[in-house]
Each structure stands twice: as C-alpha cells, then as structure tokens.
PDB file of N, CA and C in Angstrom:
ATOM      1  N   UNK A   1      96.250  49.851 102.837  1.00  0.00           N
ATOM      2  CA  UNK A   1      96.362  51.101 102.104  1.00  0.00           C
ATOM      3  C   UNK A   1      95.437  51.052 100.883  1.00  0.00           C
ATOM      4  N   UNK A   2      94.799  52.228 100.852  1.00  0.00           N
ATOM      5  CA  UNK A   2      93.616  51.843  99.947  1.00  0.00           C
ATOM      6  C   UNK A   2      94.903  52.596  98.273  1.00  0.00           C
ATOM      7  N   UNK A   3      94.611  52.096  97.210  1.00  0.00           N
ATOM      8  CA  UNK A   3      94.665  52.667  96.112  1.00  0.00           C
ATOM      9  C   UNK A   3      94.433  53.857  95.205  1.00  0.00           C
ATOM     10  N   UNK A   4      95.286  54.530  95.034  1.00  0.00           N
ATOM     11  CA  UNK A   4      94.707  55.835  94.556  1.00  0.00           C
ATOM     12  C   UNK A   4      93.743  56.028  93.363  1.00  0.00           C
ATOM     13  N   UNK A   5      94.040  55.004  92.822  1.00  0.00           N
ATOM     14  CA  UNK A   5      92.698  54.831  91.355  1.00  0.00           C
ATOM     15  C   UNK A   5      91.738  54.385  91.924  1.00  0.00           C
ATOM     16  N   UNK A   6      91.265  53.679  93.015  1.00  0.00           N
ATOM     17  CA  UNK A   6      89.963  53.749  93.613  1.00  0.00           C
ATOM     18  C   UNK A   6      89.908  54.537  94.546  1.00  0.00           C
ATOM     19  N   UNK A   7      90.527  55.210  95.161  1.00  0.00           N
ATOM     20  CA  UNK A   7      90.060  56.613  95.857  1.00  0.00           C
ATOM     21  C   UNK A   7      89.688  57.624  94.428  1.00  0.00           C
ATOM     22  N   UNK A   8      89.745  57.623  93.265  1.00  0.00           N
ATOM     23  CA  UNK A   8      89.194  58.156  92.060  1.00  0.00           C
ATOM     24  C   UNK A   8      88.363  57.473  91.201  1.00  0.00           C
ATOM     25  N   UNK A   9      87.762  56.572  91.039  1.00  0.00           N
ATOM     26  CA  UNK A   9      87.255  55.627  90.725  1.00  0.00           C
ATOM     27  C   UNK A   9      85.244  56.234  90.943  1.00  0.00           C
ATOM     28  N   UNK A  10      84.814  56.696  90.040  1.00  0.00           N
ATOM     29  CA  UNK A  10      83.119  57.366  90.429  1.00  0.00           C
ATOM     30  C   UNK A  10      82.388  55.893  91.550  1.00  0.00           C
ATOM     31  N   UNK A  11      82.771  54.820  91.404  1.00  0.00           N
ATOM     32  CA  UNK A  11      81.917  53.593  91.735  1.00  0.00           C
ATOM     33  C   UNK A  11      82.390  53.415  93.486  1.00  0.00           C
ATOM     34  N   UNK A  12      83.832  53.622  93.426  1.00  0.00           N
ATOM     35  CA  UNK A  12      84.417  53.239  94.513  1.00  0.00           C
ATOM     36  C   UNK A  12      84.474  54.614  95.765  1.00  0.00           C
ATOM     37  N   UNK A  13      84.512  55.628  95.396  1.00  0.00           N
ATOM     38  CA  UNK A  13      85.448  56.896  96.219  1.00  0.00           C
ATOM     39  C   UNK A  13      83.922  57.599  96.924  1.00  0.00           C
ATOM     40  N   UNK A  14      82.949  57.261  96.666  1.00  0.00           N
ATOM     41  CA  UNK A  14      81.593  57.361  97.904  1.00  0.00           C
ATOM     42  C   UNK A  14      81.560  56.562  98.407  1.00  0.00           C
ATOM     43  N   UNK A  15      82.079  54.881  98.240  1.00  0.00           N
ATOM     44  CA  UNK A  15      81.527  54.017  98.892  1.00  0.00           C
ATOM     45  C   UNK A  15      82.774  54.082  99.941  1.00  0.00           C
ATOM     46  N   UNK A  16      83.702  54.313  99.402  1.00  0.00           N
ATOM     47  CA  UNK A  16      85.429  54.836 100.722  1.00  0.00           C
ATOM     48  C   UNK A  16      84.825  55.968 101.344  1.00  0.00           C
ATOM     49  N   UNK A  17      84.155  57.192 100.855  1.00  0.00           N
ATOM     50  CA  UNK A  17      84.205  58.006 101.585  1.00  0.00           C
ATOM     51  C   UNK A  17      82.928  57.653 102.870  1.00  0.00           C
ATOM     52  N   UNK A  18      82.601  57.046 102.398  1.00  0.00           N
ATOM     53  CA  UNK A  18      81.147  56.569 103.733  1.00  0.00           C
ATOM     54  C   UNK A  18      81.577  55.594 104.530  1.00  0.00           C
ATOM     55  N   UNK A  19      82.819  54.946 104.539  1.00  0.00           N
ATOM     56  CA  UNK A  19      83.406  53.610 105.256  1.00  0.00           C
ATOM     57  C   UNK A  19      84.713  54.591 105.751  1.00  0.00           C
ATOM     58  N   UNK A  20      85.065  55.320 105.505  1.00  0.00           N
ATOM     59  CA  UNK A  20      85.808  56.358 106.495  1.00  0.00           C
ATOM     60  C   UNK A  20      85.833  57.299 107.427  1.00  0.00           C
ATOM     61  N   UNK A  21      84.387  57.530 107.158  1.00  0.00           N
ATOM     62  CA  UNK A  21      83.807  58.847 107.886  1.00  0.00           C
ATOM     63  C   UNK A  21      82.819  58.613 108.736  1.00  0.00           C
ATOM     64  N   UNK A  22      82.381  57.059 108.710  1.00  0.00           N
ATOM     65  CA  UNK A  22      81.355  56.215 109.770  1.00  0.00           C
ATOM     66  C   UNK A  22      81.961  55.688 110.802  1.00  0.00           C
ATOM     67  N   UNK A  23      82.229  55.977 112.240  1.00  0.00           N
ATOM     68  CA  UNK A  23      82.471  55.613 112.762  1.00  0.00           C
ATOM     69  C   UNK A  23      82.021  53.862 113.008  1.00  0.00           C
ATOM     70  N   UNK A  24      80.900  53.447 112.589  1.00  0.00           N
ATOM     71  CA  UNK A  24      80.798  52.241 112.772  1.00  0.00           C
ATOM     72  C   UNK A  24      81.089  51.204 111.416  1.00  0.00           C
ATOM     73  N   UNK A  25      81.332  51.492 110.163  1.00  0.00           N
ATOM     74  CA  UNK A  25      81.640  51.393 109.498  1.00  0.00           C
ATOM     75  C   UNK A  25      83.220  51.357 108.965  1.00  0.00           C
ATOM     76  N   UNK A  26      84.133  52.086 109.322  1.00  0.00           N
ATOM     77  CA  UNK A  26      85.167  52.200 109.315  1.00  0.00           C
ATOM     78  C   UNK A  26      86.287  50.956 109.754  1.00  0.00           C
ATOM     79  N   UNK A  27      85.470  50.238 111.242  1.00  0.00           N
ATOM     80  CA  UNK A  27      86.441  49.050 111.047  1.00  0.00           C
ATOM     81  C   UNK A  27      86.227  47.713 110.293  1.00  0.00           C
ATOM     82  N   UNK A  28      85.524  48.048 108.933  1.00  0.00           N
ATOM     83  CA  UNK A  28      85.273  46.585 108.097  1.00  0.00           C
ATOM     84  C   UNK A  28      85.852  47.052 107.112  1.00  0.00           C
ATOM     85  N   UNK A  29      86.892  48.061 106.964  1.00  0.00           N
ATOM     86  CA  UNK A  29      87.910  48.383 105.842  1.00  0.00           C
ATOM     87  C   UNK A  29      88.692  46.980 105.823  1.00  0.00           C
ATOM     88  N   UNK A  30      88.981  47.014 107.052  1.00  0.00           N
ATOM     89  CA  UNK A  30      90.080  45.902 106.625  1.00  0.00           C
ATOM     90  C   UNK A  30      89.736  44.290 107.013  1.00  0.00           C
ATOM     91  N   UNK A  31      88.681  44.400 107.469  1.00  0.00           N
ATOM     92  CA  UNK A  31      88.166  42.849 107.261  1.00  0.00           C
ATOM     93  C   UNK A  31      87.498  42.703 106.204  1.00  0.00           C
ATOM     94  N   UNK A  32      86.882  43.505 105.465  1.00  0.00           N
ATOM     95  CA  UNK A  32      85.812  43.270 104.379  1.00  0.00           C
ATOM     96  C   UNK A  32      86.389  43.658 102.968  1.00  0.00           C
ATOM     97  N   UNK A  33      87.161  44.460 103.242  1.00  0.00           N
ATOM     98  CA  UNK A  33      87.732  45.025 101.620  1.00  0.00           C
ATOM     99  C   UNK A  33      88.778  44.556 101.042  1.00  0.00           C
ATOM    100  N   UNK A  34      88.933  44.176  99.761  1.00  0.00           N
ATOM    101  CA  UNK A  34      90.294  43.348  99.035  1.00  0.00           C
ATOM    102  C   UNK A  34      90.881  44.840  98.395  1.00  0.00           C
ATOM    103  N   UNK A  35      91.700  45.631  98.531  1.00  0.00           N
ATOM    104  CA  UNK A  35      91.830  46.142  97.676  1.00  0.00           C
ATOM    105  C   UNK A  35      92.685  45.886  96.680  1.00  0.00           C
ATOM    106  N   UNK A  36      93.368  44.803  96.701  1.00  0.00           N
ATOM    107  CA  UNK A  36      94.173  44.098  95.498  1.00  0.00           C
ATOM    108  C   UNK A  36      93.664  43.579  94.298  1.00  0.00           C
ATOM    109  N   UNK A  37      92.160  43.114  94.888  1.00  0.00           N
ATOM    110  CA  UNK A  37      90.984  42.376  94.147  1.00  0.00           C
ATOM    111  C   UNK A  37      90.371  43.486  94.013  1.00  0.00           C
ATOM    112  N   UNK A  38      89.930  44.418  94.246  1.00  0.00           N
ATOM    113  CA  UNK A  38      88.960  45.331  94.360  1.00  0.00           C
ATOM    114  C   UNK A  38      87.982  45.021  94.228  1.00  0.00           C
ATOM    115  N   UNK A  39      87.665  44.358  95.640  1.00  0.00           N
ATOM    116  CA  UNK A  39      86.416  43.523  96.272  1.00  0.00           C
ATOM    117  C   UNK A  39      86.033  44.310  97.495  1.00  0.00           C
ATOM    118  N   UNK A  40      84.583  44.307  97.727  1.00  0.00           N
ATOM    119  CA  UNK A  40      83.780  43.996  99.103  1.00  0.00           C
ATOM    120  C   UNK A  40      83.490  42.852  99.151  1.00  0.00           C
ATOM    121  N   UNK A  41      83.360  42.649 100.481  1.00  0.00           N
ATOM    122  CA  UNK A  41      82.717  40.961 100.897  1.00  0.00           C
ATOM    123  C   UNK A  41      81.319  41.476 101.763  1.00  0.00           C
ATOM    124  N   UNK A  42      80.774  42.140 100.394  1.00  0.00           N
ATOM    125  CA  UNK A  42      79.188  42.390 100.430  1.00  0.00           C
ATOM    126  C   UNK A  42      78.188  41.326 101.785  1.00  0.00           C
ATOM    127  N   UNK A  43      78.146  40.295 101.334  1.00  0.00           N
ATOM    128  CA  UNK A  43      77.385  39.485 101.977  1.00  0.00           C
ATOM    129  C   UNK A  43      77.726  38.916 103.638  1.00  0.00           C
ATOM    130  N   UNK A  44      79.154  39.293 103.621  1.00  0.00           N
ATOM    131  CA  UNK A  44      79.872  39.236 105.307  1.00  0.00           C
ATOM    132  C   UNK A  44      79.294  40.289 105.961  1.00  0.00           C
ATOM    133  N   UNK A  45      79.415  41.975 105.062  1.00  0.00           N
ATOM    134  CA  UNK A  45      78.808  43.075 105.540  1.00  0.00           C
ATOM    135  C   UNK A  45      77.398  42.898 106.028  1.00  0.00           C
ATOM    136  N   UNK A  46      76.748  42.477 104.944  1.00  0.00           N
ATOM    137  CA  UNK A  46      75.060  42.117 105.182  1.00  0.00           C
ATOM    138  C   UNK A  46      74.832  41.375 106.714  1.00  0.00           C
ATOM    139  N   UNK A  47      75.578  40.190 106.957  1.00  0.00           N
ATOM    140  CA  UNK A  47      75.480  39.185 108.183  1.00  0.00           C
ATOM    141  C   UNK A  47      76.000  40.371 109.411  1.00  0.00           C
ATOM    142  N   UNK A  48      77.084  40.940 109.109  1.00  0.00           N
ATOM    143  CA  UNK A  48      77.360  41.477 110.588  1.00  0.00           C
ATOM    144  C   UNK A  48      76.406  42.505 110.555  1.00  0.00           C
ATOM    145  N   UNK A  49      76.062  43.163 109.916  1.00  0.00           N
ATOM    146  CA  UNK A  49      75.053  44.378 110.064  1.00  0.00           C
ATOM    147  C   UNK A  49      73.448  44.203 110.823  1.00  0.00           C
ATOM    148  N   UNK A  50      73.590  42.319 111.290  1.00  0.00           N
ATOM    149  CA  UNK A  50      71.764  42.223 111.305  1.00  0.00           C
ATOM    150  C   UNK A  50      71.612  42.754 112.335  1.00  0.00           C
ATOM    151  N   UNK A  51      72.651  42.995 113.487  1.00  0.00           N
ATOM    152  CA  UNK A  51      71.965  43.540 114.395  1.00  0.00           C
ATOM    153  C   UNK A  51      72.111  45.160 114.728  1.00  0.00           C
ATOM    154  N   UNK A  52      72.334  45.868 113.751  1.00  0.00           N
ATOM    155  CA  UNK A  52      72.521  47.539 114.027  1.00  0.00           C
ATOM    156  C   UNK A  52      70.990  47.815 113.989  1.00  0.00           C
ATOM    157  N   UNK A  53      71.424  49.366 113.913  1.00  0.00           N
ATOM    158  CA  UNK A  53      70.369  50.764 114.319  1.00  0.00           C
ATOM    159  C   UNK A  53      69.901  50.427 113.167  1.00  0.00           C
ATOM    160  N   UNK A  54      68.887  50.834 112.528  1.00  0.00           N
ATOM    161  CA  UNK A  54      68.340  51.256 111.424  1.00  0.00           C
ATOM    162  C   UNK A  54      69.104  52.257 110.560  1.00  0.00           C
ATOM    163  N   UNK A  55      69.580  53.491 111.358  1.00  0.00           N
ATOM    164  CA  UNK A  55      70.310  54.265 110.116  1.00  0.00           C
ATOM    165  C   UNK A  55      71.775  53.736 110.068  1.00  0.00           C
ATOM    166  N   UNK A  56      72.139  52.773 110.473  1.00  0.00           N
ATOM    167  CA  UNK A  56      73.613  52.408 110.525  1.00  0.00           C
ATOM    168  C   UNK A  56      73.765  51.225 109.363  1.00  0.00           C
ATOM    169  N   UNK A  57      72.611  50.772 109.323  1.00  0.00           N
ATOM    170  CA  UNK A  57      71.935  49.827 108.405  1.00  0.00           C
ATOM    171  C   UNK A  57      71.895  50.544 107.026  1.00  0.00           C
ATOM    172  N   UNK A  58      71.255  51.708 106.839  1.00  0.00           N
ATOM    173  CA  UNK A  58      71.323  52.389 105.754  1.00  0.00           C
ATOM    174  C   UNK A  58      72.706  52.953 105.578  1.00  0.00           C
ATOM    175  N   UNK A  59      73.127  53.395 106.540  1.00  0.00           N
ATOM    176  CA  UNK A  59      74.516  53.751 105.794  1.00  0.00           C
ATOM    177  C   UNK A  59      75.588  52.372 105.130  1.00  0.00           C
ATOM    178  N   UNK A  60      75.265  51.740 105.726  1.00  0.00           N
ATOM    179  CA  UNK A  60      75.487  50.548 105.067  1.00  0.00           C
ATOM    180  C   UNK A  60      74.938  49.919 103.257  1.00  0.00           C
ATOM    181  N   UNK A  61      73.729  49.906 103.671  1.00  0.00           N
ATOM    182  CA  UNK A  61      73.172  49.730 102.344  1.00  0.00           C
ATOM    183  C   UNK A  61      73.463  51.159 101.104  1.00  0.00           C
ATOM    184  N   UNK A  62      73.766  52.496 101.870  1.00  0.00           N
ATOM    185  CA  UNK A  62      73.741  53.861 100.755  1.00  0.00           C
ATOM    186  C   UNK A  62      75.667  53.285 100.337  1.00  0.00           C
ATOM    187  N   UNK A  63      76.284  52.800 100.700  1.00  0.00           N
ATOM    188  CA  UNK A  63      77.666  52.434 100.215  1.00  0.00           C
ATOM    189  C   UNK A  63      77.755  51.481  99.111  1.00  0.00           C
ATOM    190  N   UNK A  64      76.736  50.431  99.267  1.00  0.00           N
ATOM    191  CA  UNK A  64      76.660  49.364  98.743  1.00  0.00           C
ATOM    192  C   UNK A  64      75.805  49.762  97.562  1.00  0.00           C
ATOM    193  N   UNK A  65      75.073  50.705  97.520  1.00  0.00           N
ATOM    194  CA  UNK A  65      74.020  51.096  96.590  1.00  0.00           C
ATOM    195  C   UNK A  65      75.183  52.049  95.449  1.00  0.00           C
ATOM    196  N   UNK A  66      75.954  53.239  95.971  1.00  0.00           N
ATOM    197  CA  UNK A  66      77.262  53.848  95.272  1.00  0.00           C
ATOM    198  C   UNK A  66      78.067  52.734  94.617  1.00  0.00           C
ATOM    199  N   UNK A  67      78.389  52.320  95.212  1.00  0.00           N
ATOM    200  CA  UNK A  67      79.341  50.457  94.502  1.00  0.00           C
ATOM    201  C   UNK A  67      78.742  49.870  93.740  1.00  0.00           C
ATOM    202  N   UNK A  68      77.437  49.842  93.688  1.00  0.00           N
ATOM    203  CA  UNK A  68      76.704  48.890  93.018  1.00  0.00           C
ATOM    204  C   UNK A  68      75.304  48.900  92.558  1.00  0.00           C
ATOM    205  N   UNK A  69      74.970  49.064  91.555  1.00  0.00           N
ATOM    206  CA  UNK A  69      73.354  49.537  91.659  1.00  0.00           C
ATOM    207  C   UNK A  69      72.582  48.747  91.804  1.00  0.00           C
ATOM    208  N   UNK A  70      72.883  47.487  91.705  1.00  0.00           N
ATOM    209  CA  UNK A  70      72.457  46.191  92.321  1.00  0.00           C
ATOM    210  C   UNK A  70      71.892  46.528  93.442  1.00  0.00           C
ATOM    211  N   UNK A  71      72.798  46.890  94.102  1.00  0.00           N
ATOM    212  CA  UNK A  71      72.600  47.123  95.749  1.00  0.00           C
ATOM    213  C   UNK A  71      71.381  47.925  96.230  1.00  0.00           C
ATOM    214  N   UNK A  72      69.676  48.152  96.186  1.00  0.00           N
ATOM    215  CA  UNK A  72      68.848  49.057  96.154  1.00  0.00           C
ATOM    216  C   UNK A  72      68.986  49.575  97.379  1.00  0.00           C
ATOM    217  N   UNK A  73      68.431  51.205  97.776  1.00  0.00           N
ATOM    218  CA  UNK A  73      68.628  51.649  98.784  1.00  0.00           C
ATOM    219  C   UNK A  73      67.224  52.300  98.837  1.00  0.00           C
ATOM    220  N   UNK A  74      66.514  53.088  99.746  1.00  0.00           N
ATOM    221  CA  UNK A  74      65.558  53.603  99.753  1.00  0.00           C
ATOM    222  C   UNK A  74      66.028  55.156 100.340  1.00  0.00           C
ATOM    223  N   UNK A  75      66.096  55.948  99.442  1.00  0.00           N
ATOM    224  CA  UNK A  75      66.947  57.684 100.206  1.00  0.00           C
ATOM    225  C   UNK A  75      65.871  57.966 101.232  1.00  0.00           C
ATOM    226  N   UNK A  76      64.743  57.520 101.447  1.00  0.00           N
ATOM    227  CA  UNK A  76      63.376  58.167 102.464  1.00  0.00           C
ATOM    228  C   UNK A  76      63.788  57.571 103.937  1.00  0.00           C
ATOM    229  N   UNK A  77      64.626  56.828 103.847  1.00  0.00           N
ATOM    230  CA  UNK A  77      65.433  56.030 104.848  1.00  0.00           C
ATOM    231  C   UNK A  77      66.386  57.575 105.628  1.00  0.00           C
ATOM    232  N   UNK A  78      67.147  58.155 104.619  1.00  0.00           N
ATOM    233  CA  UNK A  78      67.714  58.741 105.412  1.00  0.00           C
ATOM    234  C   UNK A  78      66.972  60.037 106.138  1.00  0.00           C
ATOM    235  N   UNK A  79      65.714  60.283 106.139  1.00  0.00           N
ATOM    236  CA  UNK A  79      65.583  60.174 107.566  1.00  0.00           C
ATOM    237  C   UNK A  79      65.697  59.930 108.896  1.00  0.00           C
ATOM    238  N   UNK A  80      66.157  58.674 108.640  1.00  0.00           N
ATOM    239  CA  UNK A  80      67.031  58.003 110.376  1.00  0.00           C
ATOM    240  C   UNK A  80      68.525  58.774 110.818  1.00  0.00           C
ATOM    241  N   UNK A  81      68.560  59.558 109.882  1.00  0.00           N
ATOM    242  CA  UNK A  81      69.887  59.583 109.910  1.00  0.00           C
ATOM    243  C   UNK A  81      70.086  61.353 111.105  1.00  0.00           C
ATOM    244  N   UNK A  82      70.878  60.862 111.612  1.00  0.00           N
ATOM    245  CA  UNK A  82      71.897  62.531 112.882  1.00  0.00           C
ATOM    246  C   UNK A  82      72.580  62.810 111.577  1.00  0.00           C
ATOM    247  N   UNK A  83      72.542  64.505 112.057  1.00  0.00           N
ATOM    248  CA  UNK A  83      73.241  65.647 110.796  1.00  0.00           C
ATOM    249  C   UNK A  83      74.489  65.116 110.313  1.00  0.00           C
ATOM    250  N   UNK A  84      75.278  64.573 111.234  1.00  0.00           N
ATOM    251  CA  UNK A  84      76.692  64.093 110.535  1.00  0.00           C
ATOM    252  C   UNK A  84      76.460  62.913 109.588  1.00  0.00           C
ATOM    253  N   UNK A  85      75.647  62.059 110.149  1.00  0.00           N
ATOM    254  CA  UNK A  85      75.804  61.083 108.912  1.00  0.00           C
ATOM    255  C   UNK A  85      74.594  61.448 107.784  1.00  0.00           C
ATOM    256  N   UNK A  86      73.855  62.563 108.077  1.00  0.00           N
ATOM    257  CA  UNK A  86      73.441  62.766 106.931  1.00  0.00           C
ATOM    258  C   UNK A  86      74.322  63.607 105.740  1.00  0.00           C
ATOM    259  N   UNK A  87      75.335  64.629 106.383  1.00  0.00           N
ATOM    260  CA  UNK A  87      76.341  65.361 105.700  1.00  0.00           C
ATOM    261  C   UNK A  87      77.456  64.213 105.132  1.00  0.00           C
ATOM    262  N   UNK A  88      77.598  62.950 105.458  1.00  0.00           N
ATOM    263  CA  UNK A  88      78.412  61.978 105.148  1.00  0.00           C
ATOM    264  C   UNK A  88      77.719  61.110 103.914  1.00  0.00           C
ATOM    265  N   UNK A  89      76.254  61.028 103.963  1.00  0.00           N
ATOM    266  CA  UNK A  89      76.118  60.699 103.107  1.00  0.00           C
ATOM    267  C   UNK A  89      75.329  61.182 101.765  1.00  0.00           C
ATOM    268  N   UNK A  90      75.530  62.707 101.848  1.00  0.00           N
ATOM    269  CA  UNK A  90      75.243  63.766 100.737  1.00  0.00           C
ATOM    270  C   UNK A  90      76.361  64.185 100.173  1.00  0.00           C
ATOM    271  N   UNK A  91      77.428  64.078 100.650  1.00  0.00           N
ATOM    272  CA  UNK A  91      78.769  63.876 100.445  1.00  0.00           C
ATOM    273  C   UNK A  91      79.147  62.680  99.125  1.00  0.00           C
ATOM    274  N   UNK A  92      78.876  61.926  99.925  1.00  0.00           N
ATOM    275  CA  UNK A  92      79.225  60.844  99.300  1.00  0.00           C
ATOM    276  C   UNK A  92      78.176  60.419  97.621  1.00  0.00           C
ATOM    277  N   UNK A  93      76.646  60.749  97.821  1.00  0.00           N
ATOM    278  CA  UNK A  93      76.260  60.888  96.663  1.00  0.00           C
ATOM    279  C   UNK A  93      76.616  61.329  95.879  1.00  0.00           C
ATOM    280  N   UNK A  94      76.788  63.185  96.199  1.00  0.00           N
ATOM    281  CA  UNK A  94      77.839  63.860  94.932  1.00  0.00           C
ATOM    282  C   UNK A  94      78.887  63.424  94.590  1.00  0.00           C
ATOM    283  N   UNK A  95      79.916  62.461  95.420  1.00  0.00           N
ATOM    284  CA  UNK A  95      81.114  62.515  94.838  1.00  0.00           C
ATOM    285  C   UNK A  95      80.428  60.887  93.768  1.00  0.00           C
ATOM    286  N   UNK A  96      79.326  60.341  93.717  1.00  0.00           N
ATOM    287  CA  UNK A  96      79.107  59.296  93.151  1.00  0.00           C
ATOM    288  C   UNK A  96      78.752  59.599  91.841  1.00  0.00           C
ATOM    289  N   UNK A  97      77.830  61.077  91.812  1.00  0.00           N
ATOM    290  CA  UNK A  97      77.408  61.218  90.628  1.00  0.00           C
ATOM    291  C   UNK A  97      77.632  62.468  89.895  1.00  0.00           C
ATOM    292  N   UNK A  98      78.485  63.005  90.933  1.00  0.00           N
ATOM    293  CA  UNK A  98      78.857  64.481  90.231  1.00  0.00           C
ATOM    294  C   UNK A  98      79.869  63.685  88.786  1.00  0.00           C
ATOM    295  N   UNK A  99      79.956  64.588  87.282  1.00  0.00           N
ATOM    296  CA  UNK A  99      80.586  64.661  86.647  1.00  0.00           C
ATOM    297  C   UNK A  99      82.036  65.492  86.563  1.00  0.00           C
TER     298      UNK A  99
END
C-alpha cells in the first residue's frame, strides 16, 4: 500500500503515477519500492531494464529523472514513445512540476 503523503509528495506522485499506469513498469512496485523507507532500488531497476524496448527504457529513466534529478533523462527520447505512454508521461511531468 503505497502512502498517502507520497502519493502527494511533488518528487514522488509522477514517479507513482508512471509505475502505475505502465503496464511494464507496474510490477516493480513491489519488488523495487520500500515504501516504509521511501526508497527505490534504483540500480536493481537499471539491471532488469537492460534488456527492454527503448521507450520502456525511457519510461523508466522519465520516473527516475521526476524522483531524482540526479537521474538525467533526454525528453527527445520521447519520441519512442505510443500515444498512451506518451499521455502517461506528460501527465506525470505536470504533476512533477505543476505548482
């Protein structure tokens, strides 16, 4: 059960909303996420991801980039992306940086 202060949280609630709404993404909620710790296990994500699509890859990295600015992303990337996961992850920007 995710937490309601990080389902509100500007850092956290794009990077939930792109790990909910990705079908391929969605089942490393619960292998990858602490939400007690309010952790990703960033670098587990990175290893299982070596062998995806390219835009599955970016949706990956555009979560990690919302969470973290550490995390660099390249937006010219989403290009790769089918209308749904591009609406998933324009979504998810605004809810990162809207005020």
């Amino acid at each position: 059960m995710i937490p309601n202060e990080l389902k509100q949280d500007r850092y956290w609630k794009g990077t939930l909303y792109i790990f909910l709404n990705n079908y391929k993404l969605q089942n490393f909620l619960v292998t990858h996420f602490d939400f007690q710790e309010c952790t990703i296990d960033i670098e587990g994500l990175k290893r299982a991801s070596r062998g995806w699509s390219p835009s599955e890859k970016f949706m990956l990295s555009l979560a990690f980039h919302l969470f973290n600015e550490r995390n660099k992303v390249n937006l010219s990337d989403m290009d790769l992306l089918d209308p749904s996961n591009t609406q998933i992850a324009l979504k998810a920007i605004q809810m990162r940086f809207a005020s």
